[in-house]
Protein backbone atom coordinates (compact mmCIF):
# COMPACT_ATOMS: atom_id res chain seq x y z
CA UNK A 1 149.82 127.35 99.72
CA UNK A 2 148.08 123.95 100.66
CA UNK A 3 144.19 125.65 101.00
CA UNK A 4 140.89 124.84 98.40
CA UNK A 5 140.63 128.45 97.48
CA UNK A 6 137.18 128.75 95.41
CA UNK A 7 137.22 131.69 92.66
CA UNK A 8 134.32 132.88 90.35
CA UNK A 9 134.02 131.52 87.49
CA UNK A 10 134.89 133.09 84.40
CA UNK A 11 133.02 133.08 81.17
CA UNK A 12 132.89 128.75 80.32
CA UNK A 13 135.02 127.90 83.32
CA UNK A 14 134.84 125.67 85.74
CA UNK A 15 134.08 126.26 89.04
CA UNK A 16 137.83 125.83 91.09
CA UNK A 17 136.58 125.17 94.37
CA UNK A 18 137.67 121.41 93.45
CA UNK A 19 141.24 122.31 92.49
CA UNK A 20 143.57 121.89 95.45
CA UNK A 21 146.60 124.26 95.63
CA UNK A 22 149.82 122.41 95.40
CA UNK A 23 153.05 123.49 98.03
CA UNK A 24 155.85 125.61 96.93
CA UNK A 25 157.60 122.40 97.26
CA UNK A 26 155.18 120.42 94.40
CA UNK A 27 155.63 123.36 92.37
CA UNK A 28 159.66 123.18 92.30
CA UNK A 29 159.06 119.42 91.32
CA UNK A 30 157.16 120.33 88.33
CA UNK A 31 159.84 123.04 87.14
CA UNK A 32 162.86 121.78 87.74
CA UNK A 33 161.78 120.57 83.97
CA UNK A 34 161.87 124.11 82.61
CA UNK A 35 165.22 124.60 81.44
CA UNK A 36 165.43 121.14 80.32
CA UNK A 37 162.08 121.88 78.28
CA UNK A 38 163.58 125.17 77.02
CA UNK A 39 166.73 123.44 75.62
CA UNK A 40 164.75 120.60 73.62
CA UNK A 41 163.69 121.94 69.40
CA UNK A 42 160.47 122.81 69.55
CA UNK A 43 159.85 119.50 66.96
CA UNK A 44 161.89 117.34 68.90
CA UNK A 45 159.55 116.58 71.87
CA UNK A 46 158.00 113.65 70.38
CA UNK A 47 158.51 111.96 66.87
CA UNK A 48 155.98 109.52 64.98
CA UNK A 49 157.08 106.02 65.29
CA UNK A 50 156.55 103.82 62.44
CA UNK A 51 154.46 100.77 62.18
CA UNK A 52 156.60 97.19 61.41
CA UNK A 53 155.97 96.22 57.87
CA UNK A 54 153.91 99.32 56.74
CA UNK A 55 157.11 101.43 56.80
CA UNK A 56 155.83 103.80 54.12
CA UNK A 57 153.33 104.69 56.69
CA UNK A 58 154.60 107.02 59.22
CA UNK A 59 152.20 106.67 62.23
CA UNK A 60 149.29 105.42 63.22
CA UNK A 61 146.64 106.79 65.86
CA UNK A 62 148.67 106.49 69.58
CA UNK A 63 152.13 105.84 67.71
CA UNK A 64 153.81 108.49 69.15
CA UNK A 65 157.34 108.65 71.51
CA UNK A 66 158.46 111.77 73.38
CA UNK A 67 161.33 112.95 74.32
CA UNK A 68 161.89 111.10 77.81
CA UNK A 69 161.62 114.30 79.52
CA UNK A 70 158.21 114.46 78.50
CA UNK A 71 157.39 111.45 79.97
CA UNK A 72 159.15 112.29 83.07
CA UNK A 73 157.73 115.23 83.15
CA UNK A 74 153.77 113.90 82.87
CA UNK A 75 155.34 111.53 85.70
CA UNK A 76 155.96 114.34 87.98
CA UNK A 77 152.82 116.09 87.62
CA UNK A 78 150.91 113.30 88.74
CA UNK A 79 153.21 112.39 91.52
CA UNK A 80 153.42 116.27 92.43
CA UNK A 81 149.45 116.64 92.81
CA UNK A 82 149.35 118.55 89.24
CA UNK A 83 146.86 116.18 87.49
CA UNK A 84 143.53 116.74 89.31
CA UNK A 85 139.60 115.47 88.71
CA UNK A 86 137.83 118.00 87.81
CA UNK A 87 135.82 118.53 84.44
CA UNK A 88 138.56 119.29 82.17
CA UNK A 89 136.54 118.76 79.17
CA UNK A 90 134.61 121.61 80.13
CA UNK A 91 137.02 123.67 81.08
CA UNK A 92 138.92 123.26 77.46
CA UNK A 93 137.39 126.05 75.71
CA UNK A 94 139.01 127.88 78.71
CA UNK A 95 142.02 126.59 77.99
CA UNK A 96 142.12 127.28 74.48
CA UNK A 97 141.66 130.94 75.30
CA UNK A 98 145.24 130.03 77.39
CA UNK A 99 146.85 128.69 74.08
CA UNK A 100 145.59 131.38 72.17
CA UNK A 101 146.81 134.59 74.14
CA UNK A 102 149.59 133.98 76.03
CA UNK A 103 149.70 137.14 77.89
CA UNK A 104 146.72 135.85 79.62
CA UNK A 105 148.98 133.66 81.30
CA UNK A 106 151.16 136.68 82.95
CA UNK A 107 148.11 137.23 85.55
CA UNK A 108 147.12 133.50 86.10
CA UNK A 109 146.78 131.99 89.44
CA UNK A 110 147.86 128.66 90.63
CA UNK A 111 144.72 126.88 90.03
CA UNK A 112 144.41 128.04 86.28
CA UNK A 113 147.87 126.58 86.39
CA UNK A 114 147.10 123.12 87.65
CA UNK A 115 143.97 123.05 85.28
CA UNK A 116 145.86 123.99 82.39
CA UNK A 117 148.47 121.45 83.52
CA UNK A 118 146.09 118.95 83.69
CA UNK A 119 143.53 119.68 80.79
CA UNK A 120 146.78 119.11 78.77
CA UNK A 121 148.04 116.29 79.48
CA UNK A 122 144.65 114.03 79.89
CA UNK A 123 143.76 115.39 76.47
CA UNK A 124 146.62 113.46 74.67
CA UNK A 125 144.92 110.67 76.14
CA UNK A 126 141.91 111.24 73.76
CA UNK A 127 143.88 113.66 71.39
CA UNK A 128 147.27 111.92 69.84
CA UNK A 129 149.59 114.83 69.37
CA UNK A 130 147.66 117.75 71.63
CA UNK A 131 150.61 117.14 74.09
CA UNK A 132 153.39 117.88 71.33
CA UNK A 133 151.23 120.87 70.06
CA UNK A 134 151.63 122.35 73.58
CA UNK A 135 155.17 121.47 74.02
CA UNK A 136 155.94 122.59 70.64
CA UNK A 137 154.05 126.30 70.60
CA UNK A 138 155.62 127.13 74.39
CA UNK A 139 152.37 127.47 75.67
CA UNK A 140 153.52 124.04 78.61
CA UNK A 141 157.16 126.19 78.93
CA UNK A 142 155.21 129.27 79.52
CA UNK A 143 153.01 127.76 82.08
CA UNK A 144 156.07 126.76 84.08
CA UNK A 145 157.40 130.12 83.96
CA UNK A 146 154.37 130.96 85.43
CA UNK A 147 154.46 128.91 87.69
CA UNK A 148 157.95 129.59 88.84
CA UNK A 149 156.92 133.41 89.53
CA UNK A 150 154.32 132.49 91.86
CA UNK A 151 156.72 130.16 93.57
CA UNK A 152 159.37 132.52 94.21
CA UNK A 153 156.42 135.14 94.83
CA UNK A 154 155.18 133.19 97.44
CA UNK A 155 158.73 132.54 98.86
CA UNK A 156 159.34 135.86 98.76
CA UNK A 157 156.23 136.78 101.01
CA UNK A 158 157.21 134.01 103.78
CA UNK A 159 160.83 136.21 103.97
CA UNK A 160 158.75 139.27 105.21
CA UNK A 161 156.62 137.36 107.45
């Protein structure tokens, strides 16, 4: 599971020739977080933090905590080979189309999962809040789950081999 596979293109995407498949073993790294994600409210994976002497004011821009799993988490995927260079911007209508019908993710392959992974979490970089969005819909659980099928369907392939 280590190749460059390049795909076509679909509709606005991005080319994935530059997306570089991550080992069954990367994968389990990223979602070992899963049921730890799954147990966490949906509105408790990050909480505005408020400002020292304007505490009528909740938040300001890039005053938000998460839940330390979250930032364990974004830790992982960058350790793990999840967060790759590649035009996300680009590629976000794409992902949008991700966030917006989930059963699209039931058929996604590894690199859609890697540039979903990573469109998400450099966004909240430019975008305070995206990340909690995600977290807090189930779209970043349900990529996980996806990403655990093709794991185990790729383990299950090396059995018969």
């Amino acid at each position: 599971m280590r190749e460059t596979r390049k795909s076509k293109p679909a509709g606005n995407s991005v080319d994935s020739s530059s997306i570089k498949l991550v080992s069954t073993e990367q994968i389990r790294a990223v979602i070992k977080f899963l049921p730890i994600f799954e147990s966490i409210k949906p509105n408790a994976f990050s909480h505005p933090v408020r400002l020292p002497g304007n505490e009528d004011v909740c938040y300001g821009i890039g005053h938000v905590e998460f839940h330390p799993a979250v930032y364990e988490f974004t830790k992982a995927c960058y350790e793990s080979g999840f967060i790759q260079s590649f035009d996300w911007p680009a590629w976000g209508r794409e992902a949008r189309r991700y966030m917006e019908n989930p059963a699209l993710l039931g058929s996604a392959k590894l690199a859609t999962c890697i540039k979903l992974i990573t469109t998400h979490i450099r966004y909240e970089r430019f975008c305070d809040g995206h990340l909690h969005s995600v977290f807090e819909s189930g779209h970043l659980t349900a990529i996980l789950r996806r990403l655990e099928q093709l794991a185990n369907a790729h383990l299950e392939t090396t059995k018969t081999d």
